[in-house]
C-alpha atoms as a PDB file:
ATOM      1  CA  UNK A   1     -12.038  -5.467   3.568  1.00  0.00           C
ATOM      2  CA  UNK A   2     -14.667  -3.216   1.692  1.00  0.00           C
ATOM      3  CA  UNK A   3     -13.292  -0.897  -1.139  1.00  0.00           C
ATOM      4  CA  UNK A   4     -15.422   1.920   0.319  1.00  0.00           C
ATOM      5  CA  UNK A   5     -13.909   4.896   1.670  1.00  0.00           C
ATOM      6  CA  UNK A   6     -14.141   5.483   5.181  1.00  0.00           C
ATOM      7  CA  UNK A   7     -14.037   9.247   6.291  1.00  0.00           C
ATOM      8  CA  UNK A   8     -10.873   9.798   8.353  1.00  0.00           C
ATOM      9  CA  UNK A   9     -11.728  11.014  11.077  1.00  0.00           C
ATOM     10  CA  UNK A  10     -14.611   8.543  11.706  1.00  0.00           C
ATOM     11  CA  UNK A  11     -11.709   6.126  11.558  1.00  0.00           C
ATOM     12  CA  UNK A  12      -9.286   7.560  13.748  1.00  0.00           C
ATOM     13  CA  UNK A  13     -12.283   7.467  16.806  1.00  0.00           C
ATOM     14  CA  UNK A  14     -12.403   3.837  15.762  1.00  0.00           C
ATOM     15  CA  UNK A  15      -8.378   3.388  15.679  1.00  0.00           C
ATOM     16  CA  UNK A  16      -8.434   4.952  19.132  1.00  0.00           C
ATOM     17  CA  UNK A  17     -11.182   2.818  20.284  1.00  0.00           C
ATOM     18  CA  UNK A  18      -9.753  -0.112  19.021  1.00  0.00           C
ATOM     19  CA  UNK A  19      -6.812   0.439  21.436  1.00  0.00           C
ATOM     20  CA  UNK A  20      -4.056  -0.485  18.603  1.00  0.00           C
ATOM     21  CA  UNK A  21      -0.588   1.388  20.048  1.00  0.00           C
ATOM     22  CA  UNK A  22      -0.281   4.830  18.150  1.00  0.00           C
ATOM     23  CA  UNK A  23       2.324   3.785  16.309  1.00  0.00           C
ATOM     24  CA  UNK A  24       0.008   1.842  13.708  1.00  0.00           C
ATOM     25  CA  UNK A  25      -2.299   4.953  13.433  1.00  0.00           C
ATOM     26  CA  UNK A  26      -2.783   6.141   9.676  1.00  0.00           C
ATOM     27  CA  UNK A  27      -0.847   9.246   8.420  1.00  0.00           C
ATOM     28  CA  UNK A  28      -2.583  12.191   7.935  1.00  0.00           C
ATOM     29  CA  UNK A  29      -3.952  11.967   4.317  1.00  0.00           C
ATOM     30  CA  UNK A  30      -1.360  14.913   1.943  1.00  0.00           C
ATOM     31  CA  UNK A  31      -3.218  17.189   0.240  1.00  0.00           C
ATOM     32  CA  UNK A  32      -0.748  17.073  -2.969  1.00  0.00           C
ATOM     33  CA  UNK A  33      -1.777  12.892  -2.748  1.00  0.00           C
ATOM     34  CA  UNK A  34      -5.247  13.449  -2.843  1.00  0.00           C
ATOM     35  CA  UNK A  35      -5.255  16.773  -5.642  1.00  0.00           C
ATOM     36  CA  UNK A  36      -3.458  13.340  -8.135  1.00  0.00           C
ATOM     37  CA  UNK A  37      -5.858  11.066  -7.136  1.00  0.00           C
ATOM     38  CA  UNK A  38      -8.616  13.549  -8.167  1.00  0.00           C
ATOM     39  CA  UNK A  39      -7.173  14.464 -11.204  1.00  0.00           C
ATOM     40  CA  UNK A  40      -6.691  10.779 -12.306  1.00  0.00           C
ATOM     41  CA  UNK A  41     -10.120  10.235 -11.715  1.00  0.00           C
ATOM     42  CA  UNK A  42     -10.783  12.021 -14.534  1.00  0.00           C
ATOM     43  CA  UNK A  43      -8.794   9.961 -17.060  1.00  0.00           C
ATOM     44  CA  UNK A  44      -9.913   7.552 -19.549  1.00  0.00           C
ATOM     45  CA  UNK A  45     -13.858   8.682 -19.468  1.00  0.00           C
ATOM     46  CA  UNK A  46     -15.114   9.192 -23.072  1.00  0.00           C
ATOM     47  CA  UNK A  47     -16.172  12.520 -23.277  1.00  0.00           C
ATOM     48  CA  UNK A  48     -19.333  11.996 -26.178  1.00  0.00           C
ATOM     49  CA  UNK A  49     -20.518   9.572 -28.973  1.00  0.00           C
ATOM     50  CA  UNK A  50     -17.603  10.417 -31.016  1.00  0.00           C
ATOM     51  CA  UNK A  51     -14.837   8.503 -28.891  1.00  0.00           C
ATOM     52  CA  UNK A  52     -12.814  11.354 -27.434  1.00  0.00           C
ATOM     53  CA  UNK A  53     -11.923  10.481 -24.135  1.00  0.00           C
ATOM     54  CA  UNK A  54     -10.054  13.048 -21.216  1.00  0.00           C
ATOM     55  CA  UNK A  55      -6.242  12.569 -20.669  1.00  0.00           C
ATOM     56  CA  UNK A  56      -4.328  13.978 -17.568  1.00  0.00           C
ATOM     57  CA  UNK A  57      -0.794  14.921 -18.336  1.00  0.00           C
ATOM     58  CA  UNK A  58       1.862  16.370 -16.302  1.00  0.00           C
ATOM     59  CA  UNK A  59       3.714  19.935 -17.108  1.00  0.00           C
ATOM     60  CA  UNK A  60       6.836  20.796 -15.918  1.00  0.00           C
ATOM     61  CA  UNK A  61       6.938  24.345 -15.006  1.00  0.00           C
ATOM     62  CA  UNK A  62      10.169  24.971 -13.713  1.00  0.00           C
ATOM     63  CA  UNK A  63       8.510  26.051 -10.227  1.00  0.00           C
ATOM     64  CA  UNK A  64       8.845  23.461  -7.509  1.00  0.00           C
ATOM     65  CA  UNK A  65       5.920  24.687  -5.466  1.00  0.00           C
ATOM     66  CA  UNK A  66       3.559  23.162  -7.546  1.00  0.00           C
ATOM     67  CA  UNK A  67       2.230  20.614  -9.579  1.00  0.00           C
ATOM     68  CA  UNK A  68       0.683  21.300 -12.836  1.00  0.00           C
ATOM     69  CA  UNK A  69      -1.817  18.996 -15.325  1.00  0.00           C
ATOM     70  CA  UNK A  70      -3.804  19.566 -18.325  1.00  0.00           C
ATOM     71  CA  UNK A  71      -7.149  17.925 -18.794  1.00  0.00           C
ATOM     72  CA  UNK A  72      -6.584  16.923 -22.319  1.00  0.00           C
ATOM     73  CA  UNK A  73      -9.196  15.856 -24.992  1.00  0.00           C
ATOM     74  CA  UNK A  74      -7.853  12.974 -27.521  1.00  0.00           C
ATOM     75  CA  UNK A  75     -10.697  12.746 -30.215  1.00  0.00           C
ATOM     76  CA  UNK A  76     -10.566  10.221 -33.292  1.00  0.00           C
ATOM     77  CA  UNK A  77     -10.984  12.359 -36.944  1.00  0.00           C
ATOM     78  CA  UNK A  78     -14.119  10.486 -38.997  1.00  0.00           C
ATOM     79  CA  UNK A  79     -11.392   8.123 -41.226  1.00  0.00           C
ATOM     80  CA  UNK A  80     -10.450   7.313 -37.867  1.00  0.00           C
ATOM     81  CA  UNK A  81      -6.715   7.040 -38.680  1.00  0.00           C
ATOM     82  CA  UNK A  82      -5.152   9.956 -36.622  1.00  0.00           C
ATOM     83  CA  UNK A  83      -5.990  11.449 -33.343  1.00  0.00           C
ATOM     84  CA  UNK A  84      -6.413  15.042 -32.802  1.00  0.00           C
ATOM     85  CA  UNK A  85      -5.333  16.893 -29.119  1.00  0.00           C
ATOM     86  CA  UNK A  86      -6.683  19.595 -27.210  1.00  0.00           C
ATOM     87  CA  UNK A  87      -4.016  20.103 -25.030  1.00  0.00           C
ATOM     88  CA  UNK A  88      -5.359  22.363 -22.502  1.00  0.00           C
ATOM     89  CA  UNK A  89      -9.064  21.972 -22.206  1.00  0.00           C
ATOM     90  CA  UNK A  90      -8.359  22.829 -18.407  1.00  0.00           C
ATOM     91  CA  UNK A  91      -5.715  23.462 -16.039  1.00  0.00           C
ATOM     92  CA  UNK A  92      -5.222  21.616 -12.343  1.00  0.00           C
ATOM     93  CA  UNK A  93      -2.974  23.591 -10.472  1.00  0.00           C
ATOM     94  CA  UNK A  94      -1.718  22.352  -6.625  1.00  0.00           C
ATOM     95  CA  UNK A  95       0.390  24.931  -4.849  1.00  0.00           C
ATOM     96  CA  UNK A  96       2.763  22.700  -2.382  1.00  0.00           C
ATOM     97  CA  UNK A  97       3.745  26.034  -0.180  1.00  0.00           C
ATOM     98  CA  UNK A  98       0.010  26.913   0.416  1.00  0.00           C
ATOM     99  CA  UNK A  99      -1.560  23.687   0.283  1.00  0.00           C
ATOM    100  CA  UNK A 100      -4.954  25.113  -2.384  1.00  0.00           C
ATOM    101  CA  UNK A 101      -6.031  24.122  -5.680  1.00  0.00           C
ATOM    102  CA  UNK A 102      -6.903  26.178  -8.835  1.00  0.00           C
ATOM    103  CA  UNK A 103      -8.874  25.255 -12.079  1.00  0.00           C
ATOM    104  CA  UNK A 104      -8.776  27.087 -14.700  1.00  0.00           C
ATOM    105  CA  UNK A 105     -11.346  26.213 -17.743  1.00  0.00           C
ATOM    106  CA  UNK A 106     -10.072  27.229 -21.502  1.00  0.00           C
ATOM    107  CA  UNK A 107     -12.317  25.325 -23.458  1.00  0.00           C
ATOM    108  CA  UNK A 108     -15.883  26.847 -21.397  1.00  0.00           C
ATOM    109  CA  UNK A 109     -17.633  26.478 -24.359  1.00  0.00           C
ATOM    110  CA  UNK A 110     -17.491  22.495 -23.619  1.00  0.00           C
ATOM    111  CA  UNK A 111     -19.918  21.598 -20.854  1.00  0.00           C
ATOM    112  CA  UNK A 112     -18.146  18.249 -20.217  1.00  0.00           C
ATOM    113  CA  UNK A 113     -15.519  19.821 -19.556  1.00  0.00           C
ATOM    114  CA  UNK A 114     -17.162  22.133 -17.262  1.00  0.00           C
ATOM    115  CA  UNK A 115     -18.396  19.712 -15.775  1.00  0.00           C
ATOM    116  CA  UNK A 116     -15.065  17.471 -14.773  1.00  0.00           C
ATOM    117  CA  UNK A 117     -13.597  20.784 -13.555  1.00  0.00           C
ATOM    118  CA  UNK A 118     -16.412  20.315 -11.058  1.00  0.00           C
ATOM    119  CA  UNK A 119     -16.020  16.780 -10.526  1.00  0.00           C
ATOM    120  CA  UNK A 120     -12.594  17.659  -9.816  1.00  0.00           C
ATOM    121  CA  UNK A 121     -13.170  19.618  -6.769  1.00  0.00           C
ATOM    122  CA  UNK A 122     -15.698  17.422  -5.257  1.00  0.00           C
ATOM    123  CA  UNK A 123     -13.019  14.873  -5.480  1.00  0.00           C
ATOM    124  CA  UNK A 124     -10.388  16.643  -4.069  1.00  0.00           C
ATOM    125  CA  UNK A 125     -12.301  17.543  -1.413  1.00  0.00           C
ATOM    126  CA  UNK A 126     -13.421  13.992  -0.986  1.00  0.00           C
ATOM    127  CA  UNK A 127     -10.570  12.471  -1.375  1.00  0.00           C
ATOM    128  CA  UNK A 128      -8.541  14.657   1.134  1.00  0.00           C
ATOM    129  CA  UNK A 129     -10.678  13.917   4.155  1.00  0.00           C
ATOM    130  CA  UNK A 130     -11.717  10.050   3.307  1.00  0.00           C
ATOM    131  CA  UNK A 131      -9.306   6.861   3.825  1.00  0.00           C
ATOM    132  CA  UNK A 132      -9.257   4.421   0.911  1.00  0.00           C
ATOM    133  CA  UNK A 133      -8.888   0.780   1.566  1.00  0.00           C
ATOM    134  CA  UNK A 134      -5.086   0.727   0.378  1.00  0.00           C
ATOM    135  CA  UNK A 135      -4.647   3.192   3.427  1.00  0.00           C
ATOM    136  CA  UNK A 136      -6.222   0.221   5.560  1.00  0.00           C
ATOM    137  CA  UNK A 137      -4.262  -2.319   4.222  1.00  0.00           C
ATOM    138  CA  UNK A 138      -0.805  -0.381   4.543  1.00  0.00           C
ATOM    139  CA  UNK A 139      -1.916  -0.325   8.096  1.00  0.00           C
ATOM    140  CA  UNK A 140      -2.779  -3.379   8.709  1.00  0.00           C
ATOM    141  CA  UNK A 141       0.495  -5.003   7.030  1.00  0.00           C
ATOM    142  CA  UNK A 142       2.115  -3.086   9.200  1.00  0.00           C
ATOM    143  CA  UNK A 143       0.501  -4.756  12.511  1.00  0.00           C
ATOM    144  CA  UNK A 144       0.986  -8.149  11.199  1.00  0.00           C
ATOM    145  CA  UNK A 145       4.392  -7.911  10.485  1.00  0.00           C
ATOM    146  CA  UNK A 146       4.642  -7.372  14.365  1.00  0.00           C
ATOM    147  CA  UNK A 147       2.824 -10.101  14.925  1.00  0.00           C
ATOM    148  CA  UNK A 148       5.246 -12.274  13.216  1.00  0.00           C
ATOM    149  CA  UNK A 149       2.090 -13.283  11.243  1.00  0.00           C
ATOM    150  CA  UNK A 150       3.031 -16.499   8.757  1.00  0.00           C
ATOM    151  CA  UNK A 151       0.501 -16.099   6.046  1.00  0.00           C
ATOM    152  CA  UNK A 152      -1.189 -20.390   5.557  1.00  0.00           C
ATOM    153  CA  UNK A 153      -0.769 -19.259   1.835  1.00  0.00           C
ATOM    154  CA  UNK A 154       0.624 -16.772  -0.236  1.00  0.00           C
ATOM    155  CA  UNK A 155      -2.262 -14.838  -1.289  1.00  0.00           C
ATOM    156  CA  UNK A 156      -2.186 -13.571   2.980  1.00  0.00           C
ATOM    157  CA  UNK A 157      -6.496 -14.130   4.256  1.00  0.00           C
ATOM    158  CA  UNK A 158      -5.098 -16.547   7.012  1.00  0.00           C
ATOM    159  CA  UNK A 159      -2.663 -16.033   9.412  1.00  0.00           C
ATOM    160  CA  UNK A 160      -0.632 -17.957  11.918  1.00  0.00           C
ATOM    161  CA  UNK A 161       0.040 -15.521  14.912  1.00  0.00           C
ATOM    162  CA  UNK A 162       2.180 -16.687  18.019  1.00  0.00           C
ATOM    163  CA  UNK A 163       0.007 -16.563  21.006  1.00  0.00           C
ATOM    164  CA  UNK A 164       2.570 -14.520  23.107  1.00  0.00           C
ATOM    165  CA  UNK A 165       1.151 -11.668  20.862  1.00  0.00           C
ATOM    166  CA  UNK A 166      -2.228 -11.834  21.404  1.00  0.00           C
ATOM    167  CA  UNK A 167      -3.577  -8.794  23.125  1.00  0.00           C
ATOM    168  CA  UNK A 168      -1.758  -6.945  19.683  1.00  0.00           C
ATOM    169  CA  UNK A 169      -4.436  -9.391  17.808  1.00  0.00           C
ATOM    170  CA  UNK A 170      -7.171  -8.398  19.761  1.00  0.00           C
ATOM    171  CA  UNK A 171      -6.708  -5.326  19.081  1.00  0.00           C
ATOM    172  CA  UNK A 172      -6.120  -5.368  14.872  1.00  0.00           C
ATOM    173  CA  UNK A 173      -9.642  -7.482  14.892  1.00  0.00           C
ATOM    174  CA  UNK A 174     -11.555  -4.927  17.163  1.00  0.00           C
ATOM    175  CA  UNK A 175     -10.297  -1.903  14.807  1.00  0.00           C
ATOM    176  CA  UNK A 176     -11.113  -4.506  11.741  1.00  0.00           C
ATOM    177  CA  UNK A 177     -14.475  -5.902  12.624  1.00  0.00           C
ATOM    178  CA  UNK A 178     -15.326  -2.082  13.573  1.00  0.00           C
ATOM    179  CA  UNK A 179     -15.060  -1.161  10.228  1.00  0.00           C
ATOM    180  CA  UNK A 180     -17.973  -0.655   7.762  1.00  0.00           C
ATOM    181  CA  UNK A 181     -18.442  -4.094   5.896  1.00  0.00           C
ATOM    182  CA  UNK A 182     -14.873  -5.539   6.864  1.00  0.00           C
ATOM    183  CA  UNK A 183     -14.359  -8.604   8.762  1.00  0.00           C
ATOM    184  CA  UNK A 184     -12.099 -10.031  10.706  1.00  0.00           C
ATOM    185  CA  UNK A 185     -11.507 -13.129  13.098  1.00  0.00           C
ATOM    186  CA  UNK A 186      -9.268 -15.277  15.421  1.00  0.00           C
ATOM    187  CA  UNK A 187      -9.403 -18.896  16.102  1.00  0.00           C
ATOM    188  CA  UNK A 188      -6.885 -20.758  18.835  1.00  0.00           C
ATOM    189  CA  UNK A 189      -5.249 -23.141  16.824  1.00  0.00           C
ATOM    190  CA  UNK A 190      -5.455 -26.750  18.978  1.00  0.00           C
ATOM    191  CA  UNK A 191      -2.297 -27.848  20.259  1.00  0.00           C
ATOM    192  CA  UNK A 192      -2.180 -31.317  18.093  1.00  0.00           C
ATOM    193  CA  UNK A 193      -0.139 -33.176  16.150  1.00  0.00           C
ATOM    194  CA  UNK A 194      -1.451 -32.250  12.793  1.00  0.00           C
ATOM    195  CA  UNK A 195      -1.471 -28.549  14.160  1.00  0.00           C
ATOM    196  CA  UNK A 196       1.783 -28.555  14.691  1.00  0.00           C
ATOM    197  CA  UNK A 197       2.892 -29.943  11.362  1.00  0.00           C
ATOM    198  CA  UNK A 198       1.066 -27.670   9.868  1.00  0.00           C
ATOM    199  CA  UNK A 199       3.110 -24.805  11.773  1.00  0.00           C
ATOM    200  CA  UNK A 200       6.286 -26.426  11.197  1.00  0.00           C
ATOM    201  CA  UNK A 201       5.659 -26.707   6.915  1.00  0.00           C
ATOM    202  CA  UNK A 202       4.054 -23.095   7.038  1.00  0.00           C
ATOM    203  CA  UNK A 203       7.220 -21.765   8.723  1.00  0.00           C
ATOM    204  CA  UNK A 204       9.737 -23.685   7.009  1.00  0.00           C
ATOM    205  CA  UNK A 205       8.578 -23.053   3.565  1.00  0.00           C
ATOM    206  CA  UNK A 206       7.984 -18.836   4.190  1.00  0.00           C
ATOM    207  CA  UNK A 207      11.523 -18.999   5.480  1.00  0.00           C
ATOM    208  CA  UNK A 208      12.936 -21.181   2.870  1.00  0.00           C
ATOM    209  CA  UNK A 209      11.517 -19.302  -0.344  1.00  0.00           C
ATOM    210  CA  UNK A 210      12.689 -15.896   1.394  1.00  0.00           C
ATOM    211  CA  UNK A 211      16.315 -17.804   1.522  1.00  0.00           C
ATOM    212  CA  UNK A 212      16.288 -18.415  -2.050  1.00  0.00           C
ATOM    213  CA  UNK A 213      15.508 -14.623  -2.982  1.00  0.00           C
ATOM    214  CA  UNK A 214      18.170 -13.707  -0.702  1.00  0.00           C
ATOM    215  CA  UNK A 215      20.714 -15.834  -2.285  1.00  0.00           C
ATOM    216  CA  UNK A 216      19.399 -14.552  -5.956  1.00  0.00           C
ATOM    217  CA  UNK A 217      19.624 -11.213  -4.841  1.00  0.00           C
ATOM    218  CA  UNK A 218      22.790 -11.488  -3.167  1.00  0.00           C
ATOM    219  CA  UNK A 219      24.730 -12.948  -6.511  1.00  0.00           C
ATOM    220  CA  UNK A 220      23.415  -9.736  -8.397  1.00  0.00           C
ATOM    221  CA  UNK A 221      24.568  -6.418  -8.302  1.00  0.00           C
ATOM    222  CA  UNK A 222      23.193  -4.857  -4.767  1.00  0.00           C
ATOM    223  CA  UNK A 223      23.183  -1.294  -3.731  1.00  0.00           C
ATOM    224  CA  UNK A 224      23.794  -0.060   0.105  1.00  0.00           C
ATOM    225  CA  UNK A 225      19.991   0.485   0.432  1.00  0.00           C
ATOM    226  CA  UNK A 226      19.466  -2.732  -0.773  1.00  0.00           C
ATOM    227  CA  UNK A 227      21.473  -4.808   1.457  1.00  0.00           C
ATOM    228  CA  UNK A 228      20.030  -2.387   4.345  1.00  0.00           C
ATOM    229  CA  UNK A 229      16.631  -3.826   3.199  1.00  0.00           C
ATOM    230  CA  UNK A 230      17.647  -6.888   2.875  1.00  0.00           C
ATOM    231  CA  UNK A 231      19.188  -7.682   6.709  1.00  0.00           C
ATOM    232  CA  UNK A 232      16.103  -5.984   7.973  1.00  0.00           C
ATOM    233  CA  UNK A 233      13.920  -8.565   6.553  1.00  0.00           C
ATOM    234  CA  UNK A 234      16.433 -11.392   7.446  1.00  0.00           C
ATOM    235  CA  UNK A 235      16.785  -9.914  10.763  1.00  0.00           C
ATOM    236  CA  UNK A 236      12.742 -10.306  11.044  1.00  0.00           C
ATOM    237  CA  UNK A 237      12.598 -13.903   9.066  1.00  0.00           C
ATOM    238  CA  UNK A 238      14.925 -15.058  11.882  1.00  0.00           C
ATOM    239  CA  UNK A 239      12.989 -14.201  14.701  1.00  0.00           C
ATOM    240  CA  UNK A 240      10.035 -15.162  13.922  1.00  0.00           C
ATOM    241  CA  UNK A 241      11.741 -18.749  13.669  1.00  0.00           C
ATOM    242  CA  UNK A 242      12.850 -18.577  16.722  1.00  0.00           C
ATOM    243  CA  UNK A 243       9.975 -17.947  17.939  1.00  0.00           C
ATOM    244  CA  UNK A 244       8.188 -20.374  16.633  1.00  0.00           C
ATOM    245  CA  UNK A 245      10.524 -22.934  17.634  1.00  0.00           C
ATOM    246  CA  UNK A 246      10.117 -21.586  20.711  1.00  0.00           C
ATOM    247  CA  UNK A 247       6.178 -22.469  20.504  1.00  0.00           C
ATOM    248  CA  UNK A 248       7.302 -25.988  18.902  1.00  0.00           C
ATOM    249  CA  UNK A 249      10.088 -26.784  21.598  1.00  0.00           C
ATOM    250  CA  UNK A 250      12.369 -28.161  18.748  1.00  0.00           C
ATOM    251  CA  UNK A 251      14.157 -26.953  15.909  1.00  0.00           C
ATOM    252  CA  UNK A 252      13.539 -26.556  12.611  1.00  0.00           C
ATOM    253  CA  UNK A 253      16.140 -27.199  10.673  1.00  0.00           C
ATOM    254  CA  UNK A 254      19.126 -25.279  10.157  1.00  0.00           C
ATOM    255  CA  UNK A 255      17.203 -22.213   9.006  1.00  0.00           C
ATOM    256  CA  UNK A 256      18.460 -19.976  11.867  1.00  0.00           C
ATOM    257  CA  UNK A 257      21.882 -20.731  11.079  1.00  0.00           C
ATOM    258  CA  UNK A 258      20.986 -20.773   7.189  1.00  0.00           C
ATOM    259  CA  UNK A 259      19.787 -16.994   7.857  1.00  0.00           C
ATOM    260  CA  UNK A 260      23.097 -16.343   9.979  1.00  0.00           C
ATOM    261  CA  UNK A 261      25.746 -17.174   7.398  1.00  0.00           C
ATOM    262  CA  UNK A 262      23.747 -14.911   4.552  1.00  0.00           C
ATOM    263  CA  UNK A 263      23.585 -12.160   7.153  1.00  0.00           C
ATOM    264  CA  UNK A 264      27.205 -12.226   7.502  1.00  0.00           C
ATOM    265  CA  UNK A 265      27.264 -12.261   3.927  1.00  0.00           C
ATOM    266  CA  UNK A 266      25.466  -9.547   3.511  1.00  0.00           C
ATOM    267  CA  UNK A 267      27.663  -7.410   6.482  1.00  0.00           C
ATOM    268  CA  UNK A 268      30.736  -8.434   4.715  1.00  0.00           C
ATOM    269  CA  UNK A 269      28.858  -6.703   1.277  1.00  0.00           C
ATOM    270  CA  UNK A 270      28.134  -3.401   3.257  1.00  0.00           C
ATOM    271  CA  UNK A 271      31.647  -3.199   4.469  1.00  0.00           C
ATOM    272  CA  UNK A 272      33.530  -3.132   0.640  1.00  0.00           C
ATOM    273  CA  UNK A 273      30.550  -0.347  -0.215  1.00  0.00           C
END
């Protein structure tokens, strides 16, 4: 999937194309997200010869409605042993109730600054009507965990996906390979010996390393939410062995009833909180 950012609504005519159910479409992008990721931008560039470099700081206010941060300049002295601060070259201000943006320069007489006060609203503005690729990927984790998609290896690239939800598939690589410079593919996996191996160690170990977690976690101190999160992803992990025993027409294991006692476990847990 290319880094590049894709401008939003070029990609929700290519979500709707793509068919994909509504449910998987991309949140609107929030202004307040996209007036921090501008701001960041700014951080860490070196502002001359000398060394000093911009900083973006938070400032509590005491006024919920917005959110307030300094552009500020850390410059090196000469003996290079202490730092000096200007802690309020500029101002970023987002206003949560209206939904604008204010700069405000203080040090004018500074044209990089000037200039990343600039910067700053051509990324705002950029930022608040483009999707970046962490966007896509959100997305597209999304769709594959209803796909019951077993990842071949832990990095994720490959797949496994159960044929029964194909036309789901279809749809994930038509929005994919629709993208600009993203790419995306199926294969039918052949119906062979060695293919099903394959399935059976690639389920078996996904579902055995998420049982040793579990039983970490469990023996730890767990919160309410926790647990919560915890029998949703056992409640998934199990059917998606089912299913693929399903596809396989034997069993594997006792991982279904391995994920049964820790989810009764884990009920008993929410009951004494």
């Amino acid at each position: 999937m290319s880094e590049r950012l894709v401008p939003k609504q070029q990609l929700w005519e290519l979500f709707k194309a793509s068919g994909l159910p509504e449910e998987y479409r991309i949140p609107e992008i929030r202004p307040a997200d996209a007036f921090r990721r501008a701001t960041k931008e700014l951080e860490g560039r070196v502002r001359d010869y000398e060394g000093a470099r911009f900083l973006i700081r938070d400032v509590k206010t005491g006024n919920r409605k917005e959110v307030v941060r300094h552009l500020v300049i850390e410059t090196p002295t000469s003996a290079e042993t202490k730092l000096d601060y200007d802690p309020r070259a500029a101002v970023f201000v987002f206003n949560h109730e209206y939904k604008t943006t204010d700069v405000k320069v203080f040090n004018v007489d500074d044209p990089n600054v000037v200039k990343a006060a600039e910067e700053f609203q051509n990324l705002y503005g950029l930022y608040l009507n483009h999707f970046d690729a962490d966007a896509r990927r959100r997305m597209v984790r999304s769709v594959l965990k209803d796909l019951s998609a077993t990842p071949l290896k832990e990095s994720g690239g490959v797949y496994l996906v159960p044929r029964d939800n194909e036309e789901l598939l279809f749809q994930l690589v038509r929005f994919l390979s629709s993208l600009p410079h993203t790419y995306a593919y199926k294969l039918p996996v052949m119906n062979t010996e060695e293919s099903r191996d394959m399935v059976r160690d690639v389920v078996t170990h996904k579902a055995q390393t998420f049982l040793t977690e579990m039983r970490a976690a469990l023996k730890g101190q767990v919160d309410d939410k926790e647990v919560q999160a915890l029998m949703a992803r056992a409640h998934s992990i199990r059917n998606e062995i089912v299913t693929y025993q399903n596809i396989l027409k034997e069993s594997i294991g006792t991982l279904e009833t391995d994920v049964d006692i820790l989810q009764a476990q884990m009920r008993a847990l929410l009951e004494q909180v």
